[in-house]
N, C-alpha and C. Protein backbone atom coordinates (compact mmCIF):
# COMPACT_ATOMS: atom_id res chain seq x y z
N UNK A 1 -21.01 -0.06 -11.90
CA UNK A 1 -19.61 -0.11 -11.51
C UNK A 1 -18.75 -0.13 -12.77
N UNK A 2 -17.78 0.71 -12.75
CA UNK A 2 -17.00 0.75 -13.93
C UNK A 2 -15.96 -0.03 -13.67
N UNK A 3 -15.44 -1.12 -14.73
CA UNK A 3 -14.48 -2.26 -14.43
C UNK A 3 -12.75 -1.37 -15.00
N UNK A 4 -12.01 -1.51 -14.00
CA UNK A 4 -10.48 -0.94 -14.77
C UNK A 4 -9.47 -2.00 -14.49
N UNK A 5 -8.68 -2.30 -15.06
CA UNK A 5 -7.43 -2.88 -14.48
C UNK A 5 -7.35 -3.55 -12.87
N UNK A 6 -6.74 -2.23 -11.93
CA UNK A 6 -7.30 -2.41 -10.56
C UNK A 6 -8.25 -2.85 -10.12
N UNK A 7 -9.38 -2.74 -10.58
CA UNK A 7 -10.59 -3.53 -9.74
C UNK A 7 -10.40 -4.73 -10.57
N UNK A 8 -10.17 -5.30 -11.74
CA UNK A 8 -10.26 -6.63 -12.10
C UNK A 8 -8.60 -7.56 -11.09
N UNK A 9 -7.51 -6.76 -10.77
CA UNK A 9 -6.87 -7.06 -10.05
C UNK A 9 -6.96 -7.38 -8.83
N UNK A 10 -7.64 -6.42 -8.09
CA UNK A 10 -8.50 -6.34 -6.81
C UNK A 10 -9.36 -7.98 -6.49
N UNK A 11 -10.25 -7.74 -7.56
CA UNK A 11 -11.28 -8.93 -7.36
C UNK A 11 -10.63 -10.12 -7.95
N UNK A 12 -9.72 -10.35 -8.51
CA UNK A 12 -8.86 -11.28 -8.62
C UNK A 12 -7.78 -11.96 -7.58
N UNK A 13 -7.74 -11.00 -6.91
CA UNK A 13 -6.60 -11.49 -5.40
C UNK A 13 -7.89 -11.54 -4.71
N UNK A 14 -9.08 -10.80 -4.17
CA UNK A 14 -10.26 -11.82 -3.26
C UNK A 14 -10.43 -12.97 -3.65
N UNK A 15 -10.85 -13.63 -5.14
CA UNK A 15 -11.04 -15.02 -5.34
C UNK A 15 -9.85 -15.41 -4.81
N UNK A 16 -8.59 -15.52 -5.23
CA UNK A 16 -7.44 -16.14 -4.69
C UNK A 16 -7.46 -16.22 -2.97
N UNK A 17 -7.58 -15.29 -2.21
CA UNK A 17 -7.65 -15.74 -1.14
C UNK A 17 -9.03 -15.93 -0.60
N UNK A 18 -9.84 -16.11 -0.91
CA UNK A 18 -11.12 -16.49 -0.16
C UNK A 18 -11.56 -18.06 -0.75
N UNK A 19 -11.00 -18.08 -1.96
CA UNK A 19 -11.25 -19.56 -2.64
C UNK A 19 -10.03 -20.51 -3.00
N UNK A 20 -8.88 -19.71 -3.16
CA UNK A 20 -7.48 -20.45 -3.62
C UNK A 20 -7.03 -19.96 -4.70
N UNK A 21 -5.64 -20.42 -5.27
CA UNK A 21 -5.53 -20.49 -6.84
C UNK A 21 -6.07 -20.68 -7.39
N UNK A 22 -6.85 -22.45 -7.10
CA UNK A 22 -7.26 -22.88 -8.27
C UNK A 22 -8.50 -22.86 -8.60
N UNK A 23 -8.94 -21.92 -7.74
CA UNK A 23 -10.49 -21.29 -8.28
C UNK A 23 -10.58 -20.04 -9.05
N UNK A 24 -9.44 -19.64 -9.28
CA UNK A 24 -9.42 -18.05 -9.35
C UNK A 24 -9.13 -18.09 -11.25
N UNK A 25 -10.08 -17.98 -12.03
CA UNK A 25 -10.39 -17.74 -13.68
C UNK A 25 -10.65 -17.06 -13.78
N UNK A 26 -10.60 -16.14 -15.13
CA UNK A 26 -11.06 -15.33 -15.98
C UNK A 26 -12.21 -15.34 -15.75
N UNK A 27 -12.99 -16.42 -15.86
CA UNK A 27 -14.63 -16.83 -16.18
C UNK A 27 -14.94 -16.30 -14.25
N UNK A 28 -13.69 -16.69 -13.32
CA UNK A 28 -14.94 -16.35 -11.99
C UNK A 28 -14.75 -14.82 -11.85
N UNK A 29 -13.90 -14.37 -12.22
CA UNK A 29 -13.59 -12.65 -11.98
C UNK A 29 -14.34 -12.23 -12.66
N UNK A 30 -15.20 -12.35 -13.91
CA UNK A 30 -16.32 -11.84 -14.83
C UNK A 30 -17.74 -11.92 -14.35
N UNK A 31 -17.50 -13.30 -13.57
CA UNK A 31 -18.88 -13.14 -12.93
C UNK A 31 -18.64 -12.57 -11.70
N UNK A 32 -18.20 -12.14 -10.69
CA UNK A 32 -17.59 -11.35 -9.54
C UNK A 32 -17.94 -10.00 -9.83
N UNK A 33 -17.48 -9.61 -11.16
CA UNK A 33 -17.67 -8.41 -11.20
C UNK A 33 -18.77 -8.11 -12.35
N UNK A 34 -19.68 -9.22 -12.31
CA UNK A 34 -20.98 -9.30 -13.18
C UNK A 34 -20.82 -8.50 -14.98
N UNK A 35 -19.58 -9.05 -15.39
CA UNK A 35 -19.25 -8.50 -17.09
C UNK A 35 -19.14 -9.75 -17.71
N UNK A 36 -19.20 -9.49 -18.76
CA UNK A 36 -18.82 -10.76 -19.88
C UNK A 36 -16.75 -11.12 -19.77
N UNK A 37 -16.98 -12.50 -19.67
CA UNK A 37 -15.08 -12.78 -19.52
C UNK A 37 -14.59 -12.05 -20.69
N UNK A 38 -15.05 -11.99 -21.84
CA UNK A 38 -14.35 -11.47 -23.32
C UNK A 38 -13.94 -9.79 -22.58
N UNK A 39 -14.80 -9.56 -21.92
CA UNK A 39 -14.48 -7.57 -21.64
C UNK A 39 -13.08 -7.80 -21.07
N UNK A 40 -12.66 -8.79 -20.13
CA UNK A 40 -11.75 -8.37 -19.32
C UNK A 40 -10.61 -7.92 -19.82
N UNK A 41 -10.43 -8.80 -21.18
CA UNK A 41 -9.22 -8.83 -22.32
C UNK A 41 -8.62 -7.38 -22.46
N UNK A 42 -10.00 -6.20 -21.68
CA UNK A 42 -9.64 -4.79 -22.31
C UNK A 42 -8.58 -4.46 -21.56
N UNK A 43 -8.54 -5.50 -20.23
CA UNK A 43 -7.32 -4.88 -19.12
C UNK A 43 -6.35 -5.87 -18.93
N UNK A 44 -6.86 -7.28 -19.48
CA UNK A 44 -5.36 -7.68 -19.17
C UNK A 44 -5.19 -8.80 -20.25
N UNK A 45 -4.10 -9.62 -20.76
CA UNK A 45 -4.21 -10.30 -22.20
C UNK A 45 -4.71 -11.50 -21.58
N UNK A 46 -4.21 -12.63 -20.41
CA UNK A 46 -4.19 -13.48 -20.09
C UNK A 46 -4.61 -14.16 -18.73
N UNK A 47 -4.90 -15.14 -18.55
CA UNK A 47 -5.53 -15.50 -17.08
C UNK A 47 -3.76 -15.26 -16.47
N UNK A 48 -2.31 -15.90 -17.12
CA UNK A 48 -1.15 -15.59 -17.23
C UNK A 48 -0.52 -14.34 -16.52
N UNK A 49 -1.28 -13.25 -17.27
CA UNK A 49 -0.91 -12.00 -16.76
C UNK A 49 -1.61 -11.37 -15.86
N UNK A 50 -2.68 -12.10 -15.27
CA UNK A 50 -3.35 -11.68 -14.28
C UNK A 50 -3.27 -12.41 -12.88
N UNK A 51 -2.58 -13.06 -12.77
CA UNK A 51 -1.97 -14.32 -12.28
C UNK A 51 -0.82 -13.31 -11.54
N UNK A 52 0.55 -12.96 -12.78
CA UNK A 52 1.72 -12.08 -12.80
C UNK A 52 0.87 -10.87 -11.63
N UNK A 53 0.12 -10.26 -12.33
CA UNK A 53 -0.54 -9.10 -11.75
C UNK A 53 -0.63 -9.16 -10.24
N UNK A 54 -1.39 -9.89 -10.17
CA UNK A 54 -2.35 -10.51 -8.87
C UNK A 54 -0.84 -10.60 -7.74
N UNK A 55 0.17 -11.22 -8.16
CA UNK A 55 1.54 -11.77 -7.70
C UNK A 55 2.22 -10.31 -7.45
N UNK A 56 2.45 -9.39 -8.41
CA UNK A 56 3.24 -8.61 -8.26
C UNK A 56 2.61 -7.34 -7.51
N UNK A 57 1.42 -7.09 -7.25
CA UNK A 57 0.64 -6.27 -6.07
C UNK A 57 0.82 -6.93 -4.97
N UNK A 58 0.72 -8.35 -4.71
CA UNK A 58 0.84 -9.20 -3.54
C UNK A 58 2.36 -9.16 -2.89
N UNK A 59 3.64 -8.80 -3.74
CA UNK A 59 4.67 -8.67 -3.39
C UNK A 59 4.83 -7.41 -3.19
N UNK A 60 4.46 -6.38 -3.61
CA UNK A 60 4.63 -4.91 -3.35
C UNK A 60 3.98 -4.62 -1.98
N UNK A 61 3.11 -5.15 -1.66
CA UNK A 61 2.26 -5.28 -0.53
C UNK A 61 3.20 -5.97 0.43
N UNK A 62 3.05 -7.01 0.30
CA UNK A 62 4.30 -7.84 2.07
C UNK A 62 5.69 -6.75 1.70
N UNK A 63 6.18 -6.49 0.51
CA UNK A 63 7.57 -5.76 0.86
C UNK A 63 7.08 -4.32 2.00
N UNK A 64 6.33 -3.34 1.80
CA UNK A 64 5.91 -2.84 2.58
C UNK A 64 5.73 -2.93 4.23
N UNK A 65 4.86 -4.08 4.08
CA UNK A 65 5.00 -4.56 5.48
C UNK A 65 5.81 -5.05 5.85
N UNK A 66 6.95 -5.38 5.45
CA UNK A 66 8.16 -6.04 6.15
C UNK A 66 8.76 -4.78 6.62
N UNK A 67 8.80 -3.55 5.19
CA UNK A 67 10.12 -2.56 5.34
C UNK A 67 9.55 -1.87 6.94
N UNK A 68 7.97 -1.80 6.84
CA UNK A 68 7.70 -0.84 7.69
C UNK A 68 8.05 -1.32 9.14
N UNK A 69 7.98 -2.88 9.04
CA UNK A 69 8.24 -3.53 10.49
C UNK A 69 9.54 -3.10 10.75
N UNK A 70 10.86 -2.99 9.78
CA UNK A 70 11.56 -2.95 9.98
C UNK A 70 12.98 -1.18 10.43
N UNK A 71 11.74 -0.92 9.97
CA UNK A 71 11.80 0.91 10.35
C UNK A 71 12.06 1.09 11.88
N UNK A 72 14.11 1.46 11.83
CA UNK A 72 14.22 2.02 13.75
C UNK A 72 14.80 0.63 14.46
N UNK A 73 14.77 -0.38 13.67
CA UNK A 73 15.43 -1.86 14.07
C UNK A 73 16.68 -2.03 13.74
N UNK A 74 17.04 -3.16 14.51
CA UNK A 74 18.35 -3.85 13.18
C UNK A 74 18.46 -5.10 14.14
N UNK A 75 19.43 -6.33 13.37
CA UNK A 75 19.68 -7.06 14.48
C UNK A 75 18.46 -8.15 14.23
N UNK A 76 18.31 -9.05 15.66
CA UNK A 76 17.35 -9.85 15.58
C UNK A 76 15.83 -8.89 16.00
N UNK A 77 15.93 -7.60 16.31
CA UNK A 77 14.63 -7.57 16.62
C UNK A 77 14.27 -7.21 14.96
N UNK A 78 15.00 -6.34 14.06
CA UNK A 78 14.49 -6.77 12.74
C UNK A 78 14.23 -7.75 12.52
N UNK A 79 14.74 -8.80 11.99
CA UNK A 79 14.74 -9.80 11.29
C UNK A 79 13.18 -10.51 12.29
N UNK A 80 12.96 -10.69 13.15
CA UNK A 80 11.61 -10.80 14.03
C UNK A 80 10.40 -10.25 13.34
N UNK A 81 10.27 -9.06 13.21
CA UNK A 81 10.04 -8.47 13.12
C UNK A 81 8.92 -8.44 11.44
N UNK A 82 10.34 -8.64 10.49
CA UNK A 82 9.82 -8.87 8.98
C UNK A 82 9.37 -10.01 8.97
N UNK A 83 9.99 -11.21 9.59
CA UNK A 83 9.35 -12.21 9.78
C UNK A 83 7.75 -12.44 10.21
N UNK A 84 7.50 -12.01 11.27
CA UNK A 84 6.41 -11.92 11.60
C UNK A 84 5.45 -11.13 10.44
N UNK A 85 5.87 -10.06 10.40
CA UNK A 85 4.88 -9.42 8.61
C UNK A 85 4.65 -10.64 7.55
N UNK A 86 6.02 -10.90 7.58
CA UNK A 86 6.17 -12.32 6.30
C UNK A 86 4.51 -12.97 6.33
N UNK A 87 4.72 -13.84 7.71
CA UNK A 87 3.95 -14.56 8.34
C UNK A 87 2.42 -14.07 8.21
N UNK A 88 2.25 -12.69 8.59
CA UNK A 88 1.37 -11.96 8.77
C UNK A 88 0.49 -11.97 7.64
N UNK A 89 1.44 -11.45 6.53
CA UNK A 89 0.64 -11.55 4.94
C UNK A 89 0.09 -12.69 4.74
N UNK A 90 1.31 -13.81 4.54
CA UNK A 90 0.52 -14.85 4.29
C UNK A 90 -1.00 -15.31 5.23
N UNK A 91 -0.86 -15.23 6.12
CA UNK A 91 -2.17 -14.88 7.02
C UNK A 91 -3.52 -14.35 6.58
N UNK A 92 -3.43 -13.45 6.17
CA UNK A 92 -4.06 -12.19 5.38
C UNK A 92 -4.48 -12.24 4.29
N UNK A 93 -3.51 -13.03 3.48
CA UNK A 93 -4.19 -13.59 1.92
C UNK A 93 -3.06 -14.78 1.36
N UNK A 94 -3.84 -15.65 2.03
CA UNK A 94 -3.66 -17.03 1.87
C UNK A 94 -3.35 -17.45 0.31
N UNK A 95 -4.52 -16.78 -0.99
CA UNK A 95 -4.66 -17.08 -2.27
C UNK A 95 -3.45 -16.28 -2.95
N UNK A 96 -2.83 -15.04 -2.53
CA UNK A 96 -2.43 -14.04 -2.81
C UNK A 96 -1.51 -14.53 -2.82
N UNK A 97 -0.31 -15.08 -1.35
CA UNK A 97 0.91 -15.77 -0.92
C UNK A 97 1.22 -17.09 -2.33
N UNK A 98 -0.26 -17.77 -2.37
CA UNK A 98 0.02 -18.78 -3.05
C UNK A 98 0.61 -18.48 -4.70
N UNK A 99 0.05 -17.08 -5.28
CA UNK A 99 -0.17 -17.24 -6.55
C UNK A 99 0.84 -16.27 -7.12
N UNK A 100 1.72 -15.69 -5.63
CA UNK A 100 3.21 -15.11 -5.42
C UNK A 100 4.26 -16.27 -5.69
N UNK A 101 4.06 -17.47 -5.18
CA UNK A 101 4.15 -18.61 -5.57
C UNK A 101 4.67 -19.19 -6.60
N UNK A 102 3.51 -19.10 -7.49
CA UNK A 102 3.51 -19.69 -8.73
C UNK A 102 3.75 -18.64 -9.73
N UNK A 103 4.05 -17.55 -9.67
CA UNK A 103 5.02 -16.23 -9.51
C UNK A 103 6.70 -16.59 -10.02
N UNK A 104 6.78 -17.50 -8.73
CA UNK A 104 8.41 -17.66 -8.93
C UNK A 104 8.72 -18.10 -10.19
N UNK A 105 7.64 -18.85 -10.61
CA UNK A 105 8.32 -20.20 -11.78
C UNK A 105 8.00 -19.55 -13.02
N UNK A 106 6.74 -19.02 -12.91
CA UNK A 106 6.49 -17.86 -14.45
C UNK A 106 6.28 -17.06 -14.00
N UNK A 107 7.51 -15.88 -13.73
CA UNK A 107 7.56 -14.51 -13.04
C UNK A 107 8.44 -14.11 -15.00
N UNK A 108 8.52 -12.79 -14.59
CA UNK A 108 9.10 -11.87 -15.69
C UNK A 108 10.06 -11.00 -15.18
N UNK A 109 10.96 -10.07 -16.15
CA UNK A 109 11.64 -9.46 -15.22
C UNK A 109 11.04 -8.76 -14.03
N UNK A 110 9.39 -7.83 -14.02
CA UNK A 110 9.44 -7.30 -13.19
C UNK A 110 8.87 -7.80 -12.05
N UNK A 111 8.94 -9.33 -12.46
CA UNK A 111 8.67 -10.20 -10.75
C UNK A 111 9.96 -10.07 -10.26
N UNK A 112 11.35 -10.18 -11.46
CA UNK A 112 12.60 -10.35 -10.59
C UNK A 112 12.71 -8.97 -9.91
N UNK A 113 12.47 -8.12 -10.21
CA UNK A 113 12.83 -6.72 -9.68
C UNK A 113 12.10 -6.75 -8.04
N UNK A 114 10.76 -6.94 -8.10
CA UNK A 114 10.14 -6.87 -7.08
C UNK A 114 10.62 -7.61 -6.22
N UNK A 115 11.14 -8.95 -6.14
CA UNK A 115 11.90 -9.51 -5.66
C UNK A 115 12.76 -9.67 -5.20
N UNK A 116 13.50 -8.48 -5.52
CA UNK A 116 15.11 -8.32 -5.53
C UNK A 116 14.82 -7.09 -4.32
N UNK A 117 13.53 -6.35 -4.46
CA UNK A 117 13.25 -5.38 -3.11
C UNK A 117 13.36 -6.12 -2.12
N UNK A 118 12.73 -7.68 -1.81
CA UNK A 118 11.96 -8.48 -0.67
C UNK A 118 13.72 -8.63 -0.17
N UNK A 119 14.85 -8.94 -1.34
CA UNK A 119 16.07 -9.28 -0.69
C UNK A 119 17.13 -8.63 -0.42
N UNK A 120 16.74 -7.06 -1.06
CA UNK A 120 17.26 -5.99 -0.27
C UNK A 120 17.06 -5.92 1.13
N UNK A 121 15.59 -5.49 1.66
CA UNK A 121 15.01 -5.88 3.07
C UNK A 121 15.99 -6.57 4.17
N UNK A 122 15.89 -7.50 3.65
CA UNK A 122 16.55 -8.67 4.72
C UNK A 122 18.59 -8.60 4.23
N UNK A 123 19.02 -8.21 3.50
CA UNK A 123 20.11 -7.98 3.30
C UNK A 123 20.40 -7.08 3.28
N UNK A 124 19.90 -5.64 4.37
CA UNK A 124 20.17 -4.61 4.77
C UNK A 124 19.97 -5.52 6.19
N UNK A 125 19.30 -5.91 6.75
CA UNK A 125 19.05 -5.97 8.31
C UNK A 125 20.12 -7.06 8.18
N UNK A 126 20.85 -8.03 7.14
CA UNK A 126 22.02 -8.82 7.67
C UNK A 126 23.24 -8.26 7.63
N UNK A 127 23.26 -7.11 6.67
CA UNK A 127 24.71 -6.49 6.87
C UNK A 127 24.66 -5.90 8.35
N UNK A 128 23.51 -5.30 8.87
CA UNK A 128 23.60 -4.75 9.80
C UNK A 128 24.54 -5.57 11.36
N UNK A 129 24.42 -6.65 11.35
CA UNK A 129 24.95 -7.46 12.14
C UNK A 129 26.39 -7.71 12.03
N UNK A 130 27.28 -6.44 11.02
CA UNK A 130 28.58 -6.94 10.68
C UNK A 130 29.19 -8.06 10.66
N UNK A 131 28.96 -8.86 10.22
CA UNK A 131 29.11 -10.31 9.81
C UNK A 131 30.34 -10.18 8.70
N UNK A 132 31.09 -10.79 8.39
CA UNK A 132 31.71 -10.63 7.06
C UNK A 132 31.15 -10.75 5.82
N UNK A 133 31.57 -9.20 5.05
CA UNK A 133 30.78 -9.28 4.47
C UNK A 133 30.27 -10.56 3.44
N UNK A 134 31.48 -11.20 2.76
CA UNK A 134 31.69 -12.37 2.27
C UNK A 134 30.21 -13.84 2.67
N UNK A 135 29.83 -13.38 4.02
CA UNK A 135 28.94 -14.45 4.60
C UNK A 135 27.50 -14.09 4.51
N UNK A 136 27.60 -12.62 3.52
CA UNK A 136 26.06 -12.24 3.59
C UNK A 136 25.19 -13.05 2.66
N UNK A 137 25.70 -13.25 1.64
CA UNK A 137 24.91 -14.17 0.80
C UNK A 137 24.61 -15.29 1.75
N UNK A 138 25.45 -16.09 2.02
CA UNK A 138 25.24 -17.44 2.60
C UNK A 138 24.24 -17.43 3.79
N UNK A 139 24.13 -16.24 4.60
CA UNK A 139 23.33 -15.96 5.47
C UNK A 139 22.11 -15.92 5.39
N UNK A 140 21.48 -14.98 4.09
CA UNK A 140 20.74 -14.45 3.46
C UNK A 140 20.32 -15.70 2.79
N UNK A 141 20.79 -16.66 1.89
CA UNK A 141 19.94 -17.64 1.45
C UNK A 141 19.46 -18.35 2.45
N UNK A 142 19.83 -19.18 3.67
CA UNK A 142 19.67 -19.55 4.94
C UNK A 142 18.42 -19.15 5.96
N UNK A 143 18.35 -17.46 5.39
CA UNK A 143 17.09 -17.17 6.13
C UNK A 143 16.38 -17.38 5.74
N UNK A 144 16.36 -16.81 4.02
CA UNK A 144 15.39 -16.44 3.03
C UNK A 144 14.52 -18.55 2.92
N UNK A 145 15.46 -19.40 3.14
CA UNK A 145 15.35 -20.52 3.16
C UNK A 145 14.26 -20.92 3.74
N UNK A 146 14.47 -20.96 5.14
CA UNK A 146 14.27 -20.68 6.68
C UNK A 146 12.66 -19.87 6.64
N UNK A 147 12.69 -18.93 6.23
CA UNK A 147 11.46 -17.95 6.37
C UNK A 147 10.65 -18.74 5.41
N UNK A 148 10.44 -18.92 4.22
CA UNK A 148 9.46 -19.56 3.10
C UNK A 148 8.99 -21.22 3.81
N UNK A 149 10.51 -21.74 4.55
CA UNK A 149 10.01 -23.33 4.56
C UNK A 149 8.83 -23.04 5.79
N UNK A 150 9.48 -22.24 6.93
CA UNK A 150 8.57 -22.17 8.34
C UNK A 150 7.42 -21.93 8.20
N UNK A 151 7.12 -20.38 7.57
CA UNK A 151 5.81 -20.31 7.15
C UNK A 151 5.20 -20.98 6.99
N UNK A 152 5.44 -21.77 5.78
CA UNK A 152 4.65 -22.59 4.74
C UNK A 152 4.41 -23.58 5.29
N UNK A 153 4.77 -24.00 6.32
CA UNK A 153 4.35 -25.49 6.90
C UNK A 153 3.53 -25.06 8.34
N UNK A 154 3.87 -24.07 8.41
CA UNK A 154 3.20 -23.24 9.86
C UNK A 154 1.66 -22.64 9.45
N UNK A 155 1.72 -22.24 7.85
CA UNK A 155 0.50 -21.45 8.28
C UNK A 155 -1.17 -22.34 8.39
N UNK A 156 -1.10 -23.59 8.42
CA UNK A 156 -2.64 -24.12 8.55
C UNK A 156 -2.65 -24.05 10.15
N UNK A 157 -1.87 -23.71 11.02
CA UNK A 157 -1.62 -23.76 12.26
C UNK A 157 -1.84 -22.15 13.02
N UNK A 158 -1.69 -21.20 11.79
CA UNK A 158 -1.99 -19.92 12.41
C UNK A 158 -3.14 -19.57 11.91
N UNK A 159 -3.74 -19.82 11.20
CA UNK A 159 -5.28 -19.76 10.80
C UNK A 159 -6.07 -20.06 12.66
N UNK A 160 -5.86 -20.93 13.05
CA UNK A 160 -6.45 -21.21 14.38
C UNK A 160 -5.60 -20.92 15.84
N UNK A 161 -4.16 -20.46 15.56
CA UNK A 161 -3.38 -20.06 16.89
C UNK A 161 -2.17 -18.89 16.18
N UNK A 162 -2.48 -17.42 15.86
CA UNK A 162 -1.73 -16.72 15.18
C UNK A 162 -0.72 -16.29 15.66
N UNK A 163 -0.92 -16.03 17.24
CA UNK A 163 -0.01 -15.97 18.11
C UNK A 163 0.75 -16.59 18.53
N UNK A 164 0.20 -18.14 18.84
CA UNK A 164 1.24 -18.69 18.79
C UNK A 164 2.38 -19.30 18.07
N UNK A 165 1.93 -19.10 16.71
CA UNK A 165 2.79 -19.17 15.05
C UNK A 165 3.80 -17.99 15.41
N UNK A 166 3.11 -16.91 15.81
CA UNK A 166 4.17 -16.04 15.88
C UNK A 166 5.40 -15.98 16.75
N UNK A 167 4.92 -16.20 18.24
CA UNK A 167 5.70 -16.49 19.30
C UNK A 167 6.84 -17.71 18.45
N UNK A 168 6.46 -18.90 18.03
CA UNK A 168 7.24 -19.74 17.64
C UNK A 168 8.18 -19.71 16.35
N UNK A 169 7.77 -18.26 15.48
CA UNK A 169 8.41 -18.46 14.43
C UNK A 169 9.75 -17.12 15.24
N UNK A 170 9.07 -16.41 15.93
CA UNK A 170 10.48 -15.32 16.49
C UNK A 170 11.39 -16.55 17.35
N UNK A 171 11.20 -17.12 17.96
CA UNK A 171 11.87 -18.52 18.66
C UNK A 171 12.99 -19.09 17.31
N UNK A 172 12.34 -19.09 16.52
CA UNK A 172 12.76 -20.46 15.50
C UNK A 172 13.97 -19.11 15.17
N UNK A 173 13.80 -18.04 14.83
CA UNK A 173 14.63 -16.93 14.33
C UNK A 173 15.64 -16.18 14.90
N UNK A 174 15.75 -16.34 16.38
CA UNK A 174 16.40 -16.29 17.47
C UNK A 174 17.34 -17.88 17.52
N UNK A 175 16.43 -18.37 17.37
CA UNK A 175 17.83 -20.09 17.01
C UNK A 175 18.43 -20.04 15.85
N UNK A 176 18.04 -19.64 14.75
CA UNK A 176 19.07 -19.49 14.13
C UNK A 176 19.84 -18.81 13.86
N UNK A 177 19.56 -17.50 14.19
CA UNK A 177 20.75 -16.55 14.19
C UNK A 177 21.48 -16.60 15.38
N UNK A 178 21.09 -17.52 16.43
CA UNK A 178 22.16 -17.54 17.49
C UNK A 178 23.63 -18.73 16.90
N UNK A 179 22.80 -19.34 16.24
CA UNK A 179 23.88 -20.61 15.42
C UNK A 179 24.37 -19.89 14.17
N UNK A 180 24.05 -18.54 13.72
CA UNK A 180 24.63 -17.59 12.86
C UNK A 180 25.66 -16.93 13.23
N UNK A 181 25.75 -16.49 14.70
CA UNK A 181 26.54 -15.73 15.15
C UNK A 181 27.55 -16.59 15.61
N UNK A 182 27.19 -17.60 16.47
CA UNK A 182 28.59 -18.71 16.60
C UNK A 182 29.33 -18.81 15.72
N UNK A 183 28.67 -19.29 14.59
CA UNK A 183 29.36 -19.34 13.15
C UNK A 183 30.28 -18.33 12.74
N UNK A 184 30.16 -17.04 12.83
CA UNK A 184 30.42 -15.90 11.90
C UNK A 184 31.34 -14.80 13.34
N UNK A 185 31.07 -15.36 14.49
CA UNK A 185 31.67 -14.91 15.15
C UNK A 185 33.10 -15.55 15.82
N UNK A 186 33.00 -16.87 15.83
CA UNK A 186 34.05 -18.08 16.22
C UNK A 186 35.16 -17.91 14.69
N UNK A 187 34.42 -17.22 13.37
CA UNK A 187 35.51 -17.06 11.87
C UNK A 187 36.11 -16.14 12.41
N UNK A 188 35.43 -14.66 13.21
CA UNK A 188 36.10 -13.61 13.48
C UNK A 188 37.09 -13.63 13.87
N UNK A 189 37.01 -14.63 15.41
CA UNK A 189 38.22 -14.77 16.13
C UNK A 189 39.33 -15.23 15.98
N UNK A 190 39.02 -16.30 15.14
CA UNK A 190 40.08 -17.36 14.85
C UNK A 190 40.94 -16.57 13.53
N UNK A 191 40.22 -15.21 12.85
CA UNK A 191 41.28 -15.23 12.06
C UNK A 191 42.71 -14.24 12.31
């Protein structure tokens, strides 16, 4: 097997989700892919940048699945919709979600970039709701809020009931954009 970049990336997001973050080294990806840890150096400088790596395929990946959920929508059945993908990924690679994660805090610019796709996404499907525009930020942090806390406390619960994580997180997303629209619709009137 010839080792490149991608496959040391590859087998670096399986340890992450089949074992966690904090199993996932230089030293276990070398033996994974049966090479000496010193070779790996040829593809990447740092456990650091493979970490970054591992994070920024893992975000290119859920942005995908959100955009695609969201292809032909708008409204709450979007926002449902990406949500549920959201949900979905993390599902899917548990180690991956996490080390997207730890991403945020030592990300680089091109974590911010990738990032800035995930909040395009959802700040195309909130303009869509003509809201003022003025309230899109505030909206948009609210979800973006909203989506990371739910998940994250939801997903040891969809490991064993996925459906019903799901059913409950479109519920939870439907309540708040119904207390979005009161909001943003009761400003309309009154002004």
């Amino acid at each position: 097997m010839r080792v490149s970049k991608a496959l040391v990336i590859e087998t670096a997001s399986q340890i992450a989700d089949e074992q966690g973050l904090n199993s996932l080294s230089l030293k276990a990806v070398a033996e994974k892919l049966n090479v000496r840890t010193p070779s790996l150096y040829n593809h990447i400088e740092s456990l650091d940048d493979l970490l970054r790596e591992v994070a920024h395929k893992g975000m290119r990946s859920m942005n995908e699945q959100m955009a695609q959920a969201a292809i032909g929508k708008s409204g709450d059945t979007a926002l449902k919709g990406v949500s549920v993908e959201y949900l979905n990924f993390i599902i899917e690679h548990p180690g991956v979600y996490e080390t997207i994660q730890w991403a945020t805090w030592h990300g680089t610019e091109e974590t911010a970039q990738i990032f800035g796709n995930y909040i395009k996404i959802l700040s195309t499907i909130i303009s869509s709701y003509n809201f003022p525009s003025e309230s899109t930020n505030e909206i948009l942090n609210l979800f973006t809020g909203f989506l990371h806390g739910f998940t994250t406390l939801q997903v040891r619960y969809a490991f064993s009931d996925p459906q019903k994580v799901r059913d409950e997180l479109c519920n939870a997303v439907g309540t708040i954009m119904l207390g979005v629209h009161q909001k943003y619709e009761s400003h309309i009137e009154n002004e």
